[in-house]
PDB file of N, CA and C in Angstrom:
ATOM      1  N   UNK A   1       1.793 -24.289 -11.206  1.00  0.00           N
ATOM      2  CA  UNK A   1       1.425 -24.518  -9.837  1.00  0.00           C
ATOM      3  C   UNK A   1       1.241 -26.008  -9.626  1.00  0.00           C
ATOM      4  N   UNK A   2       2.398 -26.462  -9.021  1.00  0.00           N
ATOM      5  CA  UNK A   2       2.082 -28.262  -8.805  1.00  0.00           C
ATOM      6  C   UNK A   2       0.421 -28.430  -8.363  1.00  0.00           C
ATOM      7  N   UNK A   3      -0.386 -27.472  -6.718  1.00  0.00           N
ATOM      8  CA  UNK A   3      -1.567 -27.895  -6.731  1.00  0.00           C
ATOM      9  C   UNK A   3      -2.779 -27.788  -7.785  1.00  0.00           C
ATOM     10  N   UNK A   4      -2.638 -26.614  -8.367  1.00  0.00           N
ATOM     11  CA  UNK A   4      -3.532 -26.971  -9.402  1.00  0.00           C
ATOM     12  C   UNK A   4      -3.403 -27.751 -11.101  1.00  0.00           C
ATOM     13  N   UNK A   5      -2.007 -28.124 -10.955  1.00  0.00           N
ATOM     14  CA  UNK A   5      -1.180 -28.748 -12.146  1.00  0.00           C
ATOM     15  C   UNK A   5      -1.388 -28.118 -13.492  1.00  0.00           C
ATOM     16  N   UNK A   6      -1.877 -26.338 -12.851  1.00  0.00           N
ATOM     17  CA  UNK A   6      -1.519 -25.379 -14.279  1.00  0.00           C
ATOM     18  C   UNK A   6      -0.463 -24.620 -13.956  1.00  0.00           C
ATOM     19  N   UNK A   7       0.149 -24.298 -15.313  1.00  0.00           N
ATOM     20  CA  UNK A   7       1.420 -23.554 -15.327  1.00  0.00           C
ATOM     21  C   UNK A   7       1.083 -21.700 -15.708  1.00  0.00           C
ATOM     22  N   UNK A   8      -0.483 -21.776 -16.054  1.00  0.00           N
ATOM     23  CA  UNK A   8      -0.353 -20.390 -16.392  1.00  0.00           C
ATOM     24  C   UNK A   8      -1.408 -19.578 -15.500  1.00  0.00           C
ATOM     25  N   UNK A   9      -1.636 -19.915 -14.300  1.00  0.00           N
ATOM     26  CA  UNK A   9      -2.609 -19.349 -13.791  1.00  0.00           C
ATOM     27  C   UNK A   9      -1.637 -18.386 -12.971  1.00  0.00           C
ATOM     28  N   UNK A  10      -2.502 -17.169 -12.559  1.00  0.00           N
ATOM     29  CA  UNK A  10      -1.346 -15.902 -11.798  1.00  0.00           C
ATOM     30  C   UNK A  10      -2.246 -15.340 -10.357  1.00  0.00           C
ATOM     31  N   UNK A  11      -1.481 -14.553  -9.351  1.00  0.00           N
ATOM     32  CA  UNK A  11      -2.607 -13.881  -8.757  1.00  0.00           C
ATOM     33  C   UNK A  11      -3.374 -12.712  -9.339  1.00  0.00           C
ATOM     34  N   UNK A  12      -4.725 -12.509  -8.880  1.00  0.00           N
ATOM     35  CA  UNK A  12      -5.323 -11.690  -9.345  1.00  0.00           C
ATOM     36  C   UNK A  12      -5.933 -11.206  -8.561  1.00  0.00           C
ATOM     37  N   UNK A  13      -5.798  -9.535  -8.782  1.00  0.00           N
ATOM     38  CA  UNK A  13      -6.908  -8.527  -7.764  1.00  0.00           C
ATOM     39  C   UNK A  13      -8.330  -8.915  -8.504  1.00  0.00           C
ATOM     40  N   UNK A  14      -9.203  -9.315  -7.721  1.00  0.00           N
ATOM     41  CA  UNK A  14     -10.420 -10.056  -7.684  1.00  0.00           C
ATOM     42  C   UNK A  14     -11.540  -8.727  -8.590  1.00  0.00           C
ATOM     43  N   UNK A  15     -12.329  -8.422  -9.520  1.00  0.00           N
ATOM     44  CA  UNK A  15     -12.744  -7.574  -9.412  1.00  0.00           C
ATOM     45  C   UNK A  15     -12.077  -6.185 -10.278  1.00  0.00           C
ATOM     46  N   UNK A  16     -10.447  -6.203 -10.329  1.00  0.00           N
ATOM     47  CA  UNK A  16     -10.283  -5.106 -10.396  1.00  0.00           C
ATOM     48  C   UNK A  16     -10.550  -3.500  -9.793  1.00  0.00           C
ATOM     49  N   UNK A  17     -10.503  -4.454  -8.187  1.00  0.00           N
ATOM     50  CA  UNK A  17     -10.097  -3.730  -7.366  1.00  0.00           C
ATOM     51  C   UNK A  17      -9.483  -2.590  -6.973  1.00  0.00           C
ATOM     52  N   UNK A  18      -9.560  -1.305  -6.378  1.00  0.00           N
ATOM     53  CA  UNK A  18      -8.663  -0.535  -5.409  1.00  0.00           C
ATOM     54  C   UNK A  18      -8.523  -0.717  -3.908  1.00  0.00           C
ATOM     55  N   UNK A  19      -9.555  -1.352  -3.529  1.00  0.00           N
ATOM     56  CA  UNK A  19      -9.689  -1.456  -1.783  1.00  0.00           C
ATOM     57  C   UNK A  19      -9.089  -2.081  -1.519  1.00  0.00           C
ATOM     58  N   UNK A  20      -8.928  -1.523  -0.413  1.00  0.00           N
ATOM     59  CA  UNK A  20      -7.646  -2.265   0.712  1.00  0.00           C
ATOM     60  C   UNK A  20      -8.846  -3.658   1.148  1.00  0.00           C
ATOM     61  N   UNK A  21      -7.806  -5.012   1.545  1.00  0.00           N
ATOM     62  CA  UNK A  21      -9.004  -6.223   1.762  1.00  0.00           C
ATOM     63  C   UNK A  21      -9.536  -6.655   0.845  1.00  0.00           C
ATOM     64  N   UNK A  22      -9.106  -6.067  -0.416  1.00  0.00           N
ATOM     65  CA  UNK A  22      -9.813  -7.271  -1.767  1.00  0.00           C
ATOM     66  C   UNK A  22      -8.773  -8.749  -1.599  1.00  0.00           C
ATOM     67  N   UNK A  23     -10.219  -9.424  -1.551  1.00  0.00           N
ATOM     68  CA  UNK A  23      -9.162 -10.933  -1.848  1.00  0.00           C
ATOM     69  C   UNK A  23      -8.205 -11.140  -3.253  1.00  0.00           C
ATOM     70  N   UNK A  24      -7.346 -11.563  -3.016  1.00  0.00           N
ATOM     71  CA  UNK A  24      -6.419 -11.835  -4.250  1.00  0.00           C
ATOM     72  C   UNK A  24      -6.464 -13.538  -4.692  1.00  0.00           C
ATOM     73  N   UNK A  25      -6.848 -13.560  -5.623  1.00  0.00           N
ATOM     74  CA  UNK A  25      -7.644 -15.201  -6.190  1.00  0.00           C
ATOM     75  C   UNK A  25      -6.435 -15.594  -7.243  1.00  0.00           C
ATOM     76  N   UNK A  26      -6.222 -17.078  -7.488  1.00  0.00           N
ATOM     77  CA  UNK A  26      -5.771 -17.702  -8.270  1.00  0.00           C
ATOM     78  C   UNK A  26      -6.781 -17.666  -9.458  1.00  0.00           C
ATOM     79  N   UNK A  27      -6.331 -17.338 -10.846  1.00  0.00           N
ATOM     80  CA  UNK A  27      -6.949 -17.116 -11.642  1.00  0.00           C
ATOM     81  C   UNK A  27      -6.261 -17.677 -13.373  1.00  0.00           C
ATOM     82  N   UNK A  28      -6.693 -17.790 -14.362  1.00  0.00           N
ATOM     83  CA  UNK A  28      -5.814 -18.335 -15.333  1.00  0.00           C
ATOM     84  C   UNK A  28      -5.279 -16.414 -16.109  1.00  0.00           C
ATOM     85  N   UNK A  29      -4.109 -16.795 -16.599  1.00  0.00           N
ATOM     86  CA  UNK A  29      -3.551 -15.417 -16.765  1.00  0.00           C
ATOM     87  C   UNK A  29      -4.352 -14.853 -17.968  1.00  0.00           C
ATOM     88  N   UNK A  30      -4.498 -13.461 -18.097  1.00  0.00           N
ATOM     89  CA  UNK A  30      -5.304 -12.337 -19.166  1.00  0.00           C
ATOM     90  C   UNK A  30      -4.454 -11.555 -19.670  1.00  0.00           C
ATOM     91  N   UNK A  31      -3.315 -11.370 -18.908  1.00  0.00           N
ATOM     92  CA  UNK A  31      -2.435 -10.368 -19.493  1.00  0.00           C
ATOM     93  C   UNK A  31      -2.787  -8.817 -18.837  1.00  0.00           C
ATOM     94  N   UNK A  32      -3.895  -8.516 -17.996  1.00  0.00           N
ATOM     95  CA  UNK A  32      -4.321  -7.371 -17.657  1.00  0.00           C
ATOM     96  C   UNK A  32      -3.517  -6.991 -16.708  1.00  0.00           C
ATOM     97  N   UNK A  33      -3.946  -5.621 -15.963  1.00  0.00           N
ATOM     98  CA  UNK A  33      -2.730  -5.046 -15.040  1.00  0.00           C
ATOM     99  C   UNK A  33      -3.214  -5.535 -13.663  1.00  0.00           C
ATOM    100  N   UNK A  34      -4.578  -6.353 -13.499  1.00  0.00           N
ATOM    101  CA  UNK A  34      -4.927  -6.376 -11.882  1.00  0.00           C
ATOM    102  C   UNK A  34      -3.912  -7.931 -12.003  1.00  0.00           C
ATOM    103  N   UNK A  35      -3.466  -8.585 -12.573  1.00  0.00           N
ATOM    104  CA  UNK A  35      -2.795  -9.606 -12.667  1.00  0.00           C
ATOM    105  C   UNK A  35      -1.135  -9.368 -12.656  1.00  0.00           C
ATOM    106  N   UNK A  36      -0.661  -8.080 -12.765  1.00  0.00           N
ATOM    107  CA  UNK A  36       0.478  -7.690 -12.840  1.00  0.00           C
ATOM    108  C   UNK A  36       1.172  -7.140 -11.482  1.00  0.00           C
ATOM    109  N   UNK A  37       2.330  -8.285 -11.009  1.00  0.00           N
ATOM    110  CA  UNK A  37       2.831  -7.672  -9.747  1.00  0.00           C
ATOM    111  C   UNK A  37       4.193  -7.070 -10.079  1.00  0.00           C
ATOM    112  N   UNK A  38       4.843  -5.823  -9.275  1.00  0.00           N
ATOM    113  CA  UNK A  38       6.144  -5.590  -9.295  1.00  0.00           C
ATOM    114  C   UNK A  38       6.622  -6.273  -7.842  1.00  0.00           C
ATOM    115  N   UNK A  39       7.980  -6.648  -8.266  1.00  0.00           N
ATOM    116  CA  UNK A  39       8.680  -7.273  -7.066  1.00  0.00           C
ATOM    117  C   UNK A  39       9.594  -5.860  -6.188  1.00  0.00           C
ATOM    118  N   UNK A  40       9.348  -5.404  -5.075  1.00  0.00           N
ATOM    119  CA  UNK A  40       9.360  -4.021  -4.378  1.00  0.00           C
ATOM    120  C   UNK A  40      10.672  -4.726  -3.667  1.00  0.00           C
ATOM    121  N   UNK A  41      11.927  -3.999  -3.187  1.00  0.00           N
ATOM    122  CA  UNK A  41      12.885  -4.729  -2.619  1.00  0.00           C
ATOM    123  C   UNK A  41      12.143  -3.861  -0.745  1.00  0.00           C
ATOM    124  N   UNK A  42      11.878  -4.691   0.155  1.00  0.00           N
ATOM    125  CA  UNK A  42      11.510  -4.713   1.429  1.00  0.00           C
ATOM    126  C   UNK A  42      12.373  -4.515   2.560  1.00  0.00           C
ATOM    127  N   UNK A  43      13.855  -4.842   2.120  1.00  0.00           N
ATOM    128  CA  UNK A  43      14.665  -4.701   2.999  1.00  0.00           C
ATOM    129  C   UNK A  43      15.194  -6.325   3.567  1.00  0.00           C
ATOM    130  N   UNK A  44      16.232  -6.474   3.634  1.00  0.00           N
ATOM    131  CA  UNK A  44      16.328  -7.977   4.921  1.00  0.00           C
ATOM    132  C   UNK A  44      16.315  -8.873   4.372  1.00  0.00           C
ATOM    133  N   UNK A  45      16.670  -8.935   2.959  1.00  0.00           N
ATOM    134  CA  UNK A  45      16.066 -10.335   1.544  1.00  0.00           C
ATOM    135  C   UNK A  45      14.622 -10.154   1.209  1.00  0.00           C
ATOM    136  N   UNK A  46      13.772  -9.583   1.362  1.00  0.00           N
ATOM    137  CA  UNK A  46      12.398  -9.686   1.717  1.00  0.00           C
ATOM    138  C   UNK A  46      11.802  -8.868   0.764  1.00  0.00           C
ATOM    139  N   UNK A  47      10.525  -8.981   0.244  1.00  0.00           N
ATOM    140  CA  UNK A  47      10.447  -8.352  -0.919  1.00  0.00           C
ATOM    141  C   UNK A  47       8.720  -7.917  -0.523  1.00  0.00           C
ATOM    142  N   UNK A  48       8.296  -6.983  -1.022  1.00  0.00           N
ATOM    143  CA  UNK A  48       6.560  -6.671  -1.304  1.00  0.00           C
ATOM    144  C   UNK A  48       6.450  -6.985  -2.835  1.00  0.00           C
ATOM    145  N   UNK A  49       5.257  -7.403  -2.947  1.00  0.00           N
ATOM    146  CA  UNK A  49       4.464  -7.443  -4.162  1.00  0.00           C
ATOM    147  C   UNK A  49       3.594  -6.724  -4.376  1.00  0.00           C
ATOM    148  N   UNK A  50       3.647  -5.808  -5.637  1.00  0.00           N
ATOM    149  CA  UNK A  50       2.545  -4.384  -5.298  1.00  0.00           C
ATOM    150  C   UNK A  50       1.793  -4.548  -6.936  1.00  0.00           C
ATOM    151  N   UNK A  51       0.953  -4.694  -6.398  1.00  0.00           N
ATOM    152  CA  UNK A  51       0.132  -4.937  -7.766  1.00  0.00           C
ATOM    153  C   UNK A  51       0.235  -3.787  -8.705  1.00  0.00           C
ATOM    154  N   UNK A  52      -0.015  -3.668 -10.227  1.00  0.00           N
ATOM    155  CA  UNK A  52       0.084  -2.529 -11.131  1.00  0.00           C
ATOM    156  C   UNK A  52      -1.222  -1.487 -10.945  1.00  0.00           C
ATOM    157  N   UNK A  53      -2.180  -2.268 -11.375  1.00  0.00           N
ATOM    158  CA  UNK A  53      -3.287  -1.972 -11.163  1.00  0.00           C
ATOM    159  C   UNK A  53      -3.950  -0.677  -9.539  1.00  0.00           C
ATOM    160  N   UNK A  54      -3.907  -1.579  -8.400  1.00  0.00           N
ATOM    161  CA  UNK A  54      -4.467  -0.630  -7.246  1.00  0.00           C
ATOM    162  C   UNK A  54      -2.993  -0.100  -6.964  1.00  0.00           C
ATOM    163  N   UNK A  55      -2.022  -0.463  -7.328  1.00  0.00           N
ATOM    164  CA  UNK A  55      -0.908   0.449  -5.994  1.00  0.00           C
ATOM    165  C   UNK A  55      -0.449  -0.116  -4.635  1.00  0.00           C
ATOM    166  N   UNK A  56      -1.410  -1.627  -4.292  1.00  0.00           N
ATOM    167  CA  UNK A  56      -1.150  -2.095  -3.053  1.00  0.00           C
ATOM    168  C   UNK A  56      -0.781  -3.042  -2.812  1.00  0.00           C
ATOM    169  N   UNK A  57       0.105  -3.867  -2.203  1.00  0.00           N
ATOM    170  CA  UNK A  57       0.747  -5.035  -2.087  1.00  0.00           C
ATOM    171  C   UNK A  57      -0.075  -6.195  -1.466  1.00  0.00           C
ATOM    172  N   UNK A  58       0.663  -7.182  -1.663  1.00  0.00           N
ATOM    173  CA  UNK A  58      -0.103  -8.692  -1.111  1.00  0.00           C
ATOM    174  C   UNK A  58       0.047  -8.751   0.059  1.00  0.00           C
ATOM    175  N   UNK A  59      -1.067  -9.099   0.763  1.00  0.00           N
ATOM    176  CA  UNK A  59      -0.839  -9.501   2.207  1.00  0.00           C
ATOM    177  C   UNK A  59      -1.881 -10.683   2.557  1.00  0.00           C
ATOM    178  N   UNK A  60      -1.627 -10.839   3.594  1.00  0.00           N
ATOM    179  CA  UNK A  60      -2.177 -12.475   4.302  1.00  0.00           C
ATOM    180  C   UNK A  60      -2.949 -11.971   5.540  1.00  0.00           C
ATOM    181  N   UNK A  61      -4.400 -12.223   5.084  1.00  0.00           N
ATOM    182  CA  UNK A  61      -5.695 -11.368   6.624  1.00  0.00           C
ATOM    183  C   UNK A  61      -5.280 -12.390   7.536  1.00  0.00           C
ATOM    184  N   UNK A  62      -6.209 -11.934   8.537  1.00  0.00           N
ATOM    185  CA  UNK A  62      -5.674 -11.950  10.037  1.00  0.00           C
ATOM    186  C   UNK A  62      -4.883 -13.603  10.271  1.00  0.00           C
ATOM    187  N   UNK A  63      -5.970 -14.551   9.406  1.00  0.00           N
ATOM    188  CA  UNK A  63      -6.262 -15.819  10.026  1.00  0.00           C
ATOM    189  C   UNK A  63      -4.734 -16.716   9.423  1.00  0.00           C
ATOM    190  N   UNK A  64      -4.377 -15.678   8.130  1.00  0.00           N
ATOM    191  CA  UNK A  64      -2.664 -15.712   7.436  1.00  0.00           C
ATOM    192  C   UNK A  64      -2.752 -16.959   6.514  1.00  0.00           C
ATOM    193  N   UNK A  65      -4.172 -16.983   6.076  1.00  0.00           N
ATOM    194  CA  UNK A  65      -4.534 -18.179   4.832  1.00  0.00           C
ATOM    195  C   UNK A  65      -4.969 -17.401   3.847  1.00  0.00           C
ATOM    196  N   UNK A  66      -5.528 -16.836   3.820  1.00  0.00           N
ATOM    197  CA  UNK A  66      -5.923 -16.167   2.829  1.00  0.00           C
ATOM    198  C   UNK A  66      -5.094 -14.873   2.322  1.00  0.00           C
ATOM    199  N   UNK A  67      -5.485 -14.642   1.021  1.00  0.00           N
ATOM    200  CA  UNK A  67      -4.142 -13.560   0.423  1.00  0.00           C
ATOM    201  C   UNK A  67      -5.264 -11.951  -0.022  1.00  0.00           C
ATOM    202  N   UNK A  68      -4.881 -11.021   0.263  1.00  0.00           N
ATOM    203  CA  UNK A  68      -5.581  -9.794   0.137  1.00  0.00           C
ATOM    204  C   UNK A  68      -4.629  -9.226  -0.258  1.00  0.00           C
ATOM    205  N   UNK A  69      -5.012  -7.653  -1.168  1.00  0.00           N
ATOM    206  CA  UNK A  69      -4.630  -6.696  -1.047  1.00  0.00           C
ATOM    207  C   UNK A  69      -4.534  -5.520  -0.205  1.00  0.00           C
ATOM    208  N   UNK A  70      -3.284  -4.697   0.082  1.00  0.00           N
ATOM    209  CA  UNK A  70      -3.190  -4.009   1.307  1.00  0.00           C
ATOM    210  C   UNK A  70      -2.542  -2.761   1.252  1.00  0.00           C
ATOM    211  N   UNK A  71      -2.459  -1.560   1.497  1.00  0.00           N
ATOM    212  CA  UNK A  71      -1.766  -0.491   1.511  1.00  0.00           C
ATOM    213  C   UNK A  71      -0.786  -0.794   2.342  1.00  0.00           C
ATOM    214  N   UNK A  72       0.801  -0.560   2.083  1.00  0.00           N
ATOM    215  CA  UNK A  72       1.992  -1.041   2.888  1.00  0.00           C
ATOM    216  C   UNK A  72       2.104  -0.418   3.742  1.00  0.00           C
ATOM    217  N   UNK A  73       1.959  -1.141   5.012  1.00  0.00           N
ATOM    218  CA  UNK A  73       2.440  -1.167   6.229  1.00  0.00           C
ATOM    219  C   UNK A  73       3.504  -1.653   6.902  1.00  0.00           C
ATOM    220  N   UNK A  74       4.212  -2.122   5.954  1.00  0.00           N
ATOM    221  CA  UNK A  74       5.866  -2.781   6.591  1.00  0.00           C
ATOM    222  C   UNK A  74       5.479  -3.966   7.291  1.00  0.00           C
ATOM    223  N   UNK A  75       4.063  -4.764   7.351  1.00  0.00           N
ATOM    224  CA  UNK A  75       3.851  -5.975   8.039  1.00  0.00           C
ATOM    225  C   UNK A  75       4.693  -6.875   7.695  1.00  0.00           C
ATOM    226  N   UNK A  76       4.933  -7.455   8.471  1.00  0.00           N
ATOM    227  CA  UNK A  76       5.719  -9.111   7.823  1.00  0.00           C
ATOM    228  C   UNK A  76       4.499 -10.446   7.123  1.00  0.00           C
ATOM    229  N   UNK A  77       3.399  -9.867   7.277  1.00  0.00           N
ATOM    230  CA  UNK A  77       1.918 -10.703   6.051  1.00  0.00           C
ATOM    231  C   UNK A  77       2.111 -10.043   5.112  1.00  0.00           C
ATOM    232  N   UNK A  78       2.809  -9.104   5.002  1.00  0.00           N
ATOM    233  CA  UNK A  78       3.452  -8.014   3.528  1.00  0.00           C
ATOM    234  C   UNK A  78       4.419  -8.605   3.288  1.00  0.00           C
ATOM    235  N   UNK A  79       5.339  -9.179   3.542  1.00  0.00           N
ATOM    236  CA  UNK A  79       7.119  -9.601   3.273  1.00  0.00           C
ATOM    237  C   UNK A  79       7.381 -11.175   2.775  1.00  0.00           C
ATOM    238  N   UNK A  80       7.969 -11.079   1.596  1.00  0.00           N
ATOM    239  CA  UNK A  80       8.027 -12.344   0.666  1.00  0.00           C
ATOM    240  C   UNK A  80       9.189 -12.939   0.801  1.00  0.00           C
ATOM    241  N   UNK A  81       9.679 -14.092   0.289  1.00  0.00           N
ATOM    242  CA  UNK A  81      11.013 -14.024  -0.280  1.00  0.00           C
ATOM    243  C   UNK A  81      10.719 -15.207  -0.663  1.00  0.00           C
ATOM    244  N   UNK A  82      11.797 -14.704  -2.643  1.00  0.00           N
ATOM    245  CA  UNK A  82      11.701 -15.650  -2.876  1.00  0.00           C
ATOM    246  C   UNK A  82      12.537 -16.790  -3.277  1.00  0.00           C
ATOM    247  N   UNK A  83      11.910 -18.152  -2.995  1.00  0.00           N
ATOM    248  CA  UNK A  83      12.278 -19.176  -2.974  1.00  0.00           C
ATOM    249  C   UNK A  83      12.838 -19.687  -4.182  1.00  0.00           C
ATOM    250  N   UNK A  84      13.885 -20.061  -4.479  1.00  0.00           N
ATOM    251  CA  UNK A  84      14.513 -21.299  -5.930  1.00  0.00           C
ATOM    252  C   UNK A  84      13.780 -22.301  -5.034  1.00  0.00           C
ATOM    253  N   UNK A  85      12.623 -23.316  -5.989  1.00  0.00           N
ATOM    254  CA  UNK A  85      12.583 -24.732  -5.790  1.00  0.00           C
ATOM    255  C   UNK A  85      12.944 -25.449  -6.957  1.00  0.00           C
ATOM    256  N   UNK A  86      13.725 -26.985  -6.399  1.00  0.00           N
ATOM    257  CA  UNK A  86      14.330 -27.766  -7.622  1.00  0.00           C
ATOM    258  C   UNK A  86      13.515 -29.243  -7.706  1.00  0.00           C
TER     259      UNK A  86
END
Protein backbone atom coordinates (compact mmCIF):
# COMPACT_ATOMS: atom_id res chain seq x y z
CA UNK A 1 0.00 0.00 0.00
CA UNK A 2 2.00 3.17 -1.20
CA UNK A 3 -0.13 5.16 1.84
CA UNK A 4 0.85 3.17 4.47
CA UNK A 5 4.30 2.03 2.73
CA UNK A 6 3.37 -1.70 3.86
CA UNK A 7 3.15 -4.37 1.43
CA UNK A 8 1.45 -6.90 3.67
CA UNK A 9 -1.36 -5.35 5.30
CA UNK A 10 -5.04 -6.73 3.88
CA UNK A 11 -8.74 -5.81 4.52
CA UNK A 12 -10.19 -7.12 7.47
CA UNK A 13 -13.71 -7.91 8.88
CA UNK A 14 -13.10 -5.96 12.13
CA UNK A 15 -13.91 -8.33 15.00
CA UNK A 16 -14.68 -11.30 13.08
CA UNK A 17 -17.75 -10.27 12.27
CA UNK A 18 -21.21 -11.53 10.67
CA UNK A 19 -23.21 -8.21 10.69
CA UNK A 20 -24.14 -6.44 8.04
CA UNK A 21 -22.23 -2.63 8.76
CA UNK A 22 -19.12 -4.08 10.32
CA UNK A 23 -16.40 -1.72 9.40
CA UNK A 24 -13.77 -3.33 7.27
CA UNK A 25 -10.18 -1.99 8.65
CA UNK A 26 -6.74 -2.06 7.14
CA UNK A 27 -4.94 -4.47 9.15
CA UNK A 28 -1.37 -6.36 8.86
CA UNK A 29 -2.17 -9.90 7.27
CA UNK A 30 -2.87 -13.27 9.81
CA UNK A 31 -3.70 -15.54 7.29
CA UNK A 32 -7.32 -15.97 8.91
CA UNK A 33 -10.61 -16.22 6.93
CA UNK A 34 -12.13 -12.65 8.16
CA UNK A 35 -9.05 -11.40 6.02
CA UNK A 36 -9.90 -13.63 3.07
CA UNK A 37 -11.80 -12.10 0.04
CA UNK A 38 -13.20 -14.03 -3.10
CA UNK A 39 -13.28 -11.94 -6.24
CA UNK A 40 -17.37 -12.58 -7.28
CA UNK A 41 -17.69 -11.71 -11.18
CA UNK A 42 -20.69 -8.68 -10.84
CA UNK A 43 -21.42 -8.37 -14.27
CA UNK A 44 -20.26 -5.16 -16.63
CA UNK A 45 -16.27 -5.71 -15.74
CA UNK A 46 -17.27 -5.20 -12.19
CA UNK A 47 -16.60 -7.46 -9.54
CA UNK A 48 -17.97 -8.00 -5.55
CA UNK A 49 -15.67 -8.89 -2.89
CA UNK A 50 -17.26 -11.36 -0.50
CA UNK A 51 -15.43 -12.07 2.39
CA UNK A 52 -14.79 -16.01 3.46
CA UNK A 53 -15.55 -15.64 6.77
CA UNK A 54 -19.37 -13.68 7.06
CA UNK A 55 -20.59 -14.42 3.41
CA UNK A 56 -20.88 -10.60 2.70
CA UNK A 57 -19.25 -8.32 0.39
CA UNK A 58 -17.45 -4.90 0.66
CA UNK A 59 -19.28 -1.93 0.49
CA UNK A 60 -18.80 1.88 1.02
CA UNK A 61 -21.61 3.48 3.94
CA UNK A 62 -23.58 6.18 3.03
CA UNK A 63 -20.91 9.03 3.28
CA UNK A 64 -18.76 6.38 0.45
CA UNK A 65 -15.41 6.79 2.68
CA UNK A 66 -15.60 4.36 4.69
CA UNK A 67 -15.55 0.49 3.78
CA UNK A 68 -18.18 -2.01 5.55
CA UNK A 69 -19.43 -5.21 5.19
CA UNK A 70 -22.80 -5.85 3.44
CA UNK A 71 -25.27 -8.51 2.31
CA UNK A 72 -25.40 -8.07 -1.70
CA UNK A 73 -27.60 -5.84 -2.96
CA UNK A 74 -26.31 -5.26 -6.50
CA UNK A 75 -25.30 -1.57 -5.18
CA UNK A 76 -22.72 0.05 -7.19
CA UNK A 77 -20.79 0.86 -3.22
CA UNK A 78 -20.76 -3.08 -3.85
CA UNK A 79 -19.03 -2.99 -7.47
CA UNK A 80 -15.17 -3.03 -7.93
CA UNK A 81 -12.97 -3.17 -10.72
CA UNK A 82 -9.93 -3.94 -10.89
CA UNK A 83 -7.31 -1.66 -11.72
CA UNK A 84 -3.48 -2.67 -13.33
CA UNK A 85 -1.38 0.28 -11.79
CA UNK A 86 2.25 0.78 -13.28
Amino acid sequence: NPGSGSTVNVLDDSGASSSSGNPILQSVANGSQEQQWDVVTAGNGFFNLKNRLSGLVLDLNGSGFAAQQAANAGSPTQQWQIVAVH
